[in-house]
N, C-alpha and C. Protein backbone atom coordinates (compact mmCIF):
# COMPACT_ATOMS: atom_id res chain seq x y z
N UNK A 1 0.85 -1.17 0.00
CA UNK A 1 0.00 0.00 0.00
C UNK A 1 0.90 1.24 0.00
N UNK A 2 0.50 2.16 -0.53
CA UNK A 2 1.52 3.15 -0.72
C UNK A 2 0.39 4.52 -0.88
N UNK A 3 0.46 5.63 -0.06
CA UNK A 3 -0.07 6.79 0.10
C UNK A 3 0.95 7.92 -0.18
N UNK A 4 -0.03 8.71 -0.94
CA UNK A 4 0.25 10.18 -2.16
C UNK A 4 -0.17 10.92 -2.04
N UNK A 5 0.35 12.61 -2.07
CA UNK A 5 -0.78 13.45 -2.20
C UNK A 5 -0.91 13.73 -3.84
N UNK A 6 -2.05 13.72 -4.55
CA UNK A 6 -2.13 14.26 -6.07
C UNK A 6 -1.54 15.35 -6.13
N UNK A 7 -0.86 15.22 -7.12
CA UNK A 7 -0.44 16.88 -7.87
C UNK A 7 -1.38 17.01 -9.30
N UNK A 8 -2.35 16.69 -9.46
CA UNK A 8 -2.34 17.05 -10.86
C UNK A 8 -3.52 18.10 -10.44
N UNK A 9 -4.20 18.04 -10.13
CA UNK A 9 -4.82 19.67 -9.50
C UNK A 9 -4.64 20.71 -7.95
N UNK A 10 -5.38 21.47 -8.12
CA UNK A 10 -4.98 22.29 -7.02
C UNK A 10 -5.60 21.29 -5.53
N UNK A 11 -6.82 20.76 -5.63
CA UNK A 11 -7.50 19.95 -4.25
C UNK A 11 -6.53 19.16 -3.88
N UNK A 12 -5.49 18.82 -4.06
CA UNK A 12 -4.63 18.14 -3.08
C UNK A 12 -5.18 16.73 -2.61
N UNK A 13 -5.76 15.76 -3.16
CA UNK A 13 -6.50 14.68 -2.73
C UNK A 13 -5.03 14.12 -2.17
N UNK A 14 -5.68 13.17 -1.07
CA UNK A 14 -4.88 12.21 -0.47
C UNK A 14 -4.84 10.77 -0.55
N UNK A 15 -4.13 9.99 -1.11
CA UNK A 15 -4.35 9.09 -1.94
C UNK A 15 -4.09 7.86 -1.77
N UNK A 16 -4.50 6.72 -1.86
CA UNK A 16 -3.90 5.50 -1.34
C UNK A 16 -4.22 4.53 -2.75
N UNK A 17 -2.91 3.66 -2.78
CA UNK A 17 -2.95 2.88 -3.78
C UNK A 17 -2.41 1.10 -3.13
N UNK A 18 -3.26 0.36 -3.43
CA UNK A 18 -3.40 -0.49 -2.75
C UNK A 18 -3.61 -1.81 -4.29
N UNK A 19 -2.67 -3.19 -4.42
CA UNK A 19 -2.93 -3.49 -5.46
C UNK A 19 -3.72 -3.24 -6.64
N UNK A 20 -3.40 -2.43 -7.26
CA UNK A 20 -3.63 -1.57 -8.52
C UNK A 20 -5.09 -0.82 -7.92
N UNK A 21 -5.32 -0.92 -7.33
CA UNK A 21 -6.48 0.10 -6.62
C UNK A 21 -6.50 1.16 -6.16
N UNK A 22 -7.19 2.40 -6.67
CA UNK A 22 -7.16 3.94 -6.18
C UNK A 22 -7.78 4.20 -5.11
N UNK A 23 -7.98 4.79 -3.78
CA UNK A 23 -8.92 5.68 -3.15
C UNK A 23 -9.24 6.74 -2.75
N UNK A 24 -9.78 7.42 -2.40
CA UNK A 24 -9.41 9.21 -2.14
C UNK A 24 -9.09 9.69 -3.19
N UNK A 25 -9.45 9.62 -4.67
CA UNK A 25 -9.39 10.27 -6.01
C UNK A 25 -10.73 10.96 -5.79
N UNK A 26 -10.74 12.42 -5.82
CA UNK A 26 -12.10 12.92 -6.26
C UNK A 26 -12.12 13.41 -7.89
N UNK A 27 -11.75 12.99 -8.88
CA UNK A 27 -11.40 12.98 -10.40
C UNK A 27 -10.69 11.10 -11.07
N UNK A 28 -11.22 11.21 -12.17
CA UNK A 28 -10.39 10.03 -13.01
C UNK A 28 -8.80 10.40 -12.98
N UNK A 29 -8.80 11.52 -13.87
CA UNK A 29 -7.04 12.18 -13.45
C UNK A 29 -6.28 12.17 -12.38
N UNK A 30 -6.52 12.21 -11.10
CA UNK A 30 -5.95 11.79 -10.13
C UNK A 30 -5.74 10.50 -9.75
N UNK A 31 -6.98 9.47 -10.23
CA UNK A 31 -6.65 7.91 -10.33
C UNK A 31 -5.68 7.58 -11.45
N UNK A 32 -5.67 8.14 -12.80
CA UNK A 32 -4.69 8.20 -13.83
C UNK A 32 -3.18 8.11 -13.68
N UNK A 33 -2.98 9.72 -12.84
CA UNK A 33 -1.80 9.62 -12.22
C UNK A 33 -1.28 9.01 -11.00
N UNK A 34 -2.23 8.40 -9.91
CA UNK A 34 -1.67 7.64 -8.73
C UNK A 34 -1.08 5.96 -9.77
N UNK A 35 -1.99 5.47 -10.22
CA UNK A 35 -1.42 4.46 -10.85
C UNK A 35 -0.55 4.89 -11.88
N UNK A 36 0.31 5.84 -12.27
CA UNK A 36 1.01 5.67 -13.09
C UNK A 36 2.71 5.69 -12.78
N UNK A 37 2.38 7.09 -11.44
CA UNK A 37 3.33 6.83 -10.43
C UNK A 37 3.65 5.61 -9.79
N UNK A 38 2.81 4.78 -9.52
CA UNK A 38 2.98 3.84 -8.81
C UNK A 38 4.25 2.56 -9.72
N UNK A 39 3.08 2.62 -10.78
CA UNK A 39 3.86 1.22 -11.94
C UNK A 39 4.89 1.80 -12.63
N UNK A 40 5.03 3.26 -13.01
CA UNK A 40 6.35 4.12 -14.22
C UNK A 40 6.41 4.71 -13.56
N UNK A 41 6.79 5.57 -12.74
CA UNK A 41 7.11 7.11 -12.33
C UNK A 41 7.97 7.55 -13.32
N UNK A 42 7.74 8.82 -13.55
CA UNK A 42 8.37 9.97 -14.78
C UNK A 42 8.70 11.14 -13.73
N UNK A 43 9.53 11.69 -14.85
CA UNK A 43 9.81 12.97 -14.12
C UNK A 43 10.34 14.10 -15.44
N UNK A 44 10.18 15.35 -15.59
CA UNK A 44 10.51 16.26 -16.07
C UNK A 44 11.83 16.69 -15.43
N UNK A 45 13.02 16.49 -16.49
CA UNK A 45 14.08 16.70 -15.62
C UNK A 45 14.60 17.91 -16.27
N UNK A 46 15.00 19.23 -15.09
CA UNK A 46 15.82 20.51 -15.36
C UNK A 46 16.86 20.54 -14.25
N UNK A 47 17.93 21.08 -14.98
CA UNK A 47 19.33 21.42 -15.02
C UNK A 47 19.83 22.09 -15.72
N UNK A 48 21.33 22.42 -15.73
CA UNK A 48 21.83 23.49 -16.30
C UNK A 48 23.43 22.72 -17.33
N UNK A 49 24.04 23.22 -18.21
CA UNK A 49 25.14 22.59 -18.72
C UNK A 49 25.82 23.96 -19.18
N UNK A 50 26.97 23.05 -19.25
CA UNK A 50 28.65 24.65 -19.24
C UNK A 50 27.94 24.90 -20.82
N UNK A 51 28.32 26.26 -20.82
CA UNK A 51 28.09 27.28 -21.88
C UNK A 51 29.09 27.86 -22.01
N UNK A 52 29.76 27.51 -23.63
CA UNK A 52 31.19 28.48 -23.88
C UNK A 52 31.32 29.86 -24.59
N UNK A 53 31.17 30.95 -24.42
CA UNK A 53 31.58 31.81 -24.92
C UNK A 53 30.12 33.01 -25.15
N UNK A 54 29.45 32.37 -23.49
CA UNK A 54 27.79 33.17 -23.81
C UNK A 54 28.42 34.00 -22.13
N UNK A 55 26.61 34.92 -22.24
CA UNK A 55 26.85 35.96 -20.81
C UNK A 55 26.57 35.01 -19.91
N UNK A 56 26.34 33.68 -19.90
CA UNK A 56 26.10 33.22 -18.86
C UNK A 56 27.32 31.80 -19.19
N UNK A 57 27.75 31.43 -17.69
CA UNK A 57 28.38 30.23 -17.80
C UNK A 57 27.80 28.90 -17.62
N UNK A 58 26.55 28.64 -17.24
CA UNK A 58 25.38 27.45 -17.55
C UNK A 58 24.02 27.97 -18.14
N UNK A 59 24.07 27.16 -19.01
CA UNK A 59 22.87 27.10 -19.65
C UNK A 59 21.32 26.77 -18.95
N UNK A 60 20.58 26.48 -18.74
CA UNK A 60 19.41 26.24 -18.22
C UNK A 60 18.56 25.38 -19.06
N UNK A 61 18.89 24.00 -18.63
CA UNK A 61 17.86 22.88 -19.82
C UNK A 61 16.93 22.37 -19.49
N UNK A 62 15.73 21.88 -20.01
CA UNK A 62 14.55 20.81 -19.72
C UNK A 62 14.90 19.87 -20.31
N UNK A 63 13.99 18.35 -20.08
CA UNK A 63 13.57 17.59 -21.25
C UNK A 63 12.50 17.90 -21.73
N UNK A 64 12.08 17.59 -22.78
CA UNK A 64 10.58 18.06 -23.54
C UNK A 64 9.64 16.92 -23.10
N UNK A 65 9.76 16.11 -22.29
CA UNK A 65 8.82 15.02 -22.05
C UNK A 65 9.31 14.78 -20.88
N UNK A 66 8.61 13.69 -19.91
CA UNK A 66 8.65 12.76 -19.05
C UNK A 66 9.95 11.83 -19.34
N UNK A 67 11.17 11.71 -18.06
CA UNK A 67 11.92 10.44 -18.26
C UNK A 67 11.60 9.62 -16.69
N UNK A 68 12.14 8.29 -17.57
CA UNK A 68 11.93 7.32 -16.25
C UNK A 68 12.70 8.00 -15.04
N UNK A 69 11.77 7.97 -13.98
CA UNK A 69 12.91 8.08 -12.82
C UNK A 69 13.92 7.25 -12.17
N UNK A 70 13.94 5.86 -13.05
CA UNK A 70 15.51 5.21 -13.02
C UNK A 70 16.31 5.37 -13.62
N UNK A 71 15.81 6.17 -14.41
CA UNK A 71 16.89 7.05 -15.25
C UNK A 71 17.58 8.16 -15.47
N UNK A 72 16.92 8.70 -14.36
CA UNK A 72 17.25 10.28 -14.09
C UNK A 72 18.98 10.82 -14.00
N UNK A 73 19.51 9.92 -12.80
CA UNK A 73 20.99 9.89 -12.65
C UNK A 73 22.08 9.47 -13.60
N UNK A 74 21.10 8.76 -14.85
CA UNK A 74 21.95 8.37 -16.26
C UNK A 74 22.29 10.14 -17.00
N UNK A 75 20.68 10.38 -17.10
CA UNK A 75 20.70 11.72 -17.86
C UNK A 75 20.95 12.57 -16.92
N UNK A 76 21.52 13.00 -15.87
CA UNK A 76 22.24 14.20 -15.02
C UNK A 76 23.64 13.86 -15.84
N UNK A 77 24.14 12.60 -15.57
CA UNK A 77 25.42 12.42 -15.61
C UNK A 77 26.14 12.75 -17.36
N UNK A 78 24.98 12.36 -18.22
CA UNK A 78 24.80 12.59 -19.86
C UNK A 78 25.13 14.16 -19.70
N UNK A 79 23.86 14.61 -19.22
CA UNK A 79 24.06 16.26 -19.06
C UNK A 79 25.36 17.11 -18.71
N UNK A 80 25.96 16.58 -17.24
CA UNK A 80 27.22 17.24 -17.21
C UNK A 80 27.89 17.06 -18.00
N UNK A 81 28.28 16.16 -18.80
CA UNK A 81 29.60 16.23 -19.70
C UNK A 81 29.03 16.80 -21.19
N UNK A 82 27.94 17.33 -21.23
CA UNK A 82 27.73 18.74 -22.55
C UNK A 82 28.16 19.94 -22.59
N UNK A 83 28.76 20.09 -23.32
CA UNK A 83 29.27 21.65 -23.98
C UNK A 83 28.49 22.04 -24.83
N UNK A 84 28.21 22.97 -24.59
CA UNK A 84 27.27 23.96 -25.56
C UNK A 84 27.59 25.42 -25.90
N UNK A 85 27.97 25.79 -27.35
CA UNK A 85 28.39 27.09 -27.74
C UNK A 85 27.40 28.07 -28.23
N UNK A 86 27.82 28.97 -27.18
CA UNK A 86 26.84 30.10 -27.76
C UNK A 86 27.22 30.25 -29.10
N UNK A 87 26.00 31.29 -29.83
CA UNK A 87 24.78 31.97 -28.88
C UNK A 87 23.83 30.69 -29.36
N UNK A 88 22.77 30.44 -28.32
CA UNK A 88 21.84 29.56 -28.20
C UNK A 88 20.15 30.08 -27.77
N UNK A 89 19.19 29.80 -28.75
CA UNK A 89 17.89 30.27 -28.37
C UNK A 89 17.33 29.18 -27.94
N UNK A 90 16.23 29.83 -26.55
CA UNK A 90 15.11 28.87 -26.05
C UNK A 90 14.82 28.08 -26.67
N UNK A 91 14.52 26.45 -26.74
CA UNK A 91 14.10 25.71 -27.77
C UNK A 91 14.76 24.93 -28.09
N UNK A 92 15.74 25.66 -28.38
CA UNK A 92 17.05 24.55 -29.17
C UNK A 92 17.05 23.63 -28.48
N UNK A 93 17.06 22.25 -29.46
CA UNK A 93 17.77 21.00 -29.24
C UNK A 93 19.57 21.26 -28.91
N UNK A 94 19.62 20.84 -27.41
CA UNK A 94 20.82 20.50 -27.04
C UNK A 94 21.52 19.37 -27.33
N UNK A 95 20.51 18.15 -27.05
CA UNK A 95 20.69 16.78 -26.92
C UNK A 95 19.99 15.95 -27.82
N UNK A 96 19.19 15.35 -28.86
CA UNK A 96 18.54 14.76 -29.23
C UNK A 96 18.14 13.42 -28.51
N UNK A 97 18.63 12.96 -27.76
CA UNK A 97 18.21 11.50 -27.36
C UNK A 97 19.28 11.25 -25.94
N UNK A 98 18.36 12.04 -24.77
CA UNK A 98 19.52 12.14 -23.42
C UNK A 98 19.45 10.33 -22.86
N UNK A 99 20.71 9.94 -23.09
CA UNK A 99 20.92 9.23 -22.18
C UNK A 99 19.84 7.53 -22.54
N UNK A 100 20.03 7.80 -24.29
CA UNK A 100 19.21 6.58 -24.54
C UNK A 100 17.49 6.83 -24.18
N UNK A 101 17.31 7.52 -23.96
CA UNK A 101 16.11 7.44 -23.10
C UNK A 101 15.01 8.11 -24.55
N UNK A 102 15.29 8.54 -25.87
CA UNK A 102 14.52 9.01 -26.67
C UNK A 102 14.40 10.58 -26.66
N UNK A 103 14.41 10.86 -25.43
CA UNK A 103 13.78 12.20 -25.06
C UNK A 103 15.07 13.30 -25.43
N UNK A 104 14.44 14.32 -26.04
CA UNK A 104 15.12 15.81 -26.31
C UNK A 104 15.79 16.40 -24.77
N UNK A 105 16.88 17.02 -24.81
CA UNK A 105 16.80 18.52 -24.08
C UNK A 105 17.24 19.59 -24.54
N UNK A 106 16.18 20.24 -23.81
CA UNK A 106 16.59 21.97 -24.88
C UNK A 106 16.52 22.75 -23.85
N UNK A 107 17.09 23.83 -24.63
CA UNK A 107 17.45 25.29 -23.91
C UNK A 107 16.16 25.87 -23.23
N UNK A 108 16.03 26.20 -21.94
CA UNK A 108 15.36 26.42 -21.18
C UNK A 108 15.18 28.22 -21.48
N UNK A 109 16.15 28.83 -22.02
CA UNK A 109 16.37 30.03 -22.18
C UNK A 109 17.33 30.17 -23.86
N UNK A 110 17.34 31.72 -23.74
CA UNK A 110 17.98 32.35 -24.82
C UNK A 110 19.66 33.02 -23.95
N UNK A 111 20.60 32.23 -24.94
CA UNK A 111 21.91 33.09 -24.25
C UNK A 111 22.43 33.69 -25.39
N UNK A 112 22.90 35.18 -25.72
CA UNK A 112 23.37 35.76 -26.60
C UNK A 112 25.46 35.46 -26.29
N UNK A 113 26.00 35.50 -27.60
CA UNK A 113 27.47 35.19 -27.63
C UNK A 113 27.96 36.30 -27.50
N UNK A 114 29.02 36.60 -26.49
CA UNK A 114 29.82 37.53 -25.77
C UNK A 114 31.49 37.62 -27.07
């Protein structure tokens, strides 16, 4: 048995998941996401990577999707060892495929070249 509070709206339901069973969902979406956490957990992962020759010395990245969260410490570790040369706009593909995992990361921001 394993108890959650929902994040996917503001009511804060309190949640218990009990062989594939929801309770305390007041929405389908909150049953959606307790079982999904439960069996995949994902995570939106942000961080930053060295930036050569911009006004800033790290960059600021997302992934554009959900990665496994057993995978998270693959793609931190992918991440630190990127170099990225200015100048770079929001958006940009940094990475095409972090860490095996399929998923993009891009520039969280715009850095102009110094």
């Amino acid at each position: 048995m394993k108890t959650m509070t929902c994040i996917v709206c503001p009511m804060g339901c309190r949640l218990t998941v009990d062989s594939g069973e929801v309770s305390g969902h007041r929405c389908n979406r909150g049953r959606d996401w307790a079982l999904a956490e439960v069996t995949n957990p994902v995570r939106v992962l942000t961080t930053t990577v060295a930036l050569e020759g911009g006004e800033l010395e790290l960059l600021p990245v997302r992934t554009l999707a959900p990665v496994p969260k057993a995978k998270l410490r693959d793609c931190l570790r992918h991440a630190n060892r990127l170099r990225v040369k200015a100048p770079v706009r929001m958006g940009q593909v940094i990475c095409p495929d972090l860490a095996g995992t399929g998923v993009q990361l891009t520039a969280a921001r715009s850095v102009a070249k110094i």
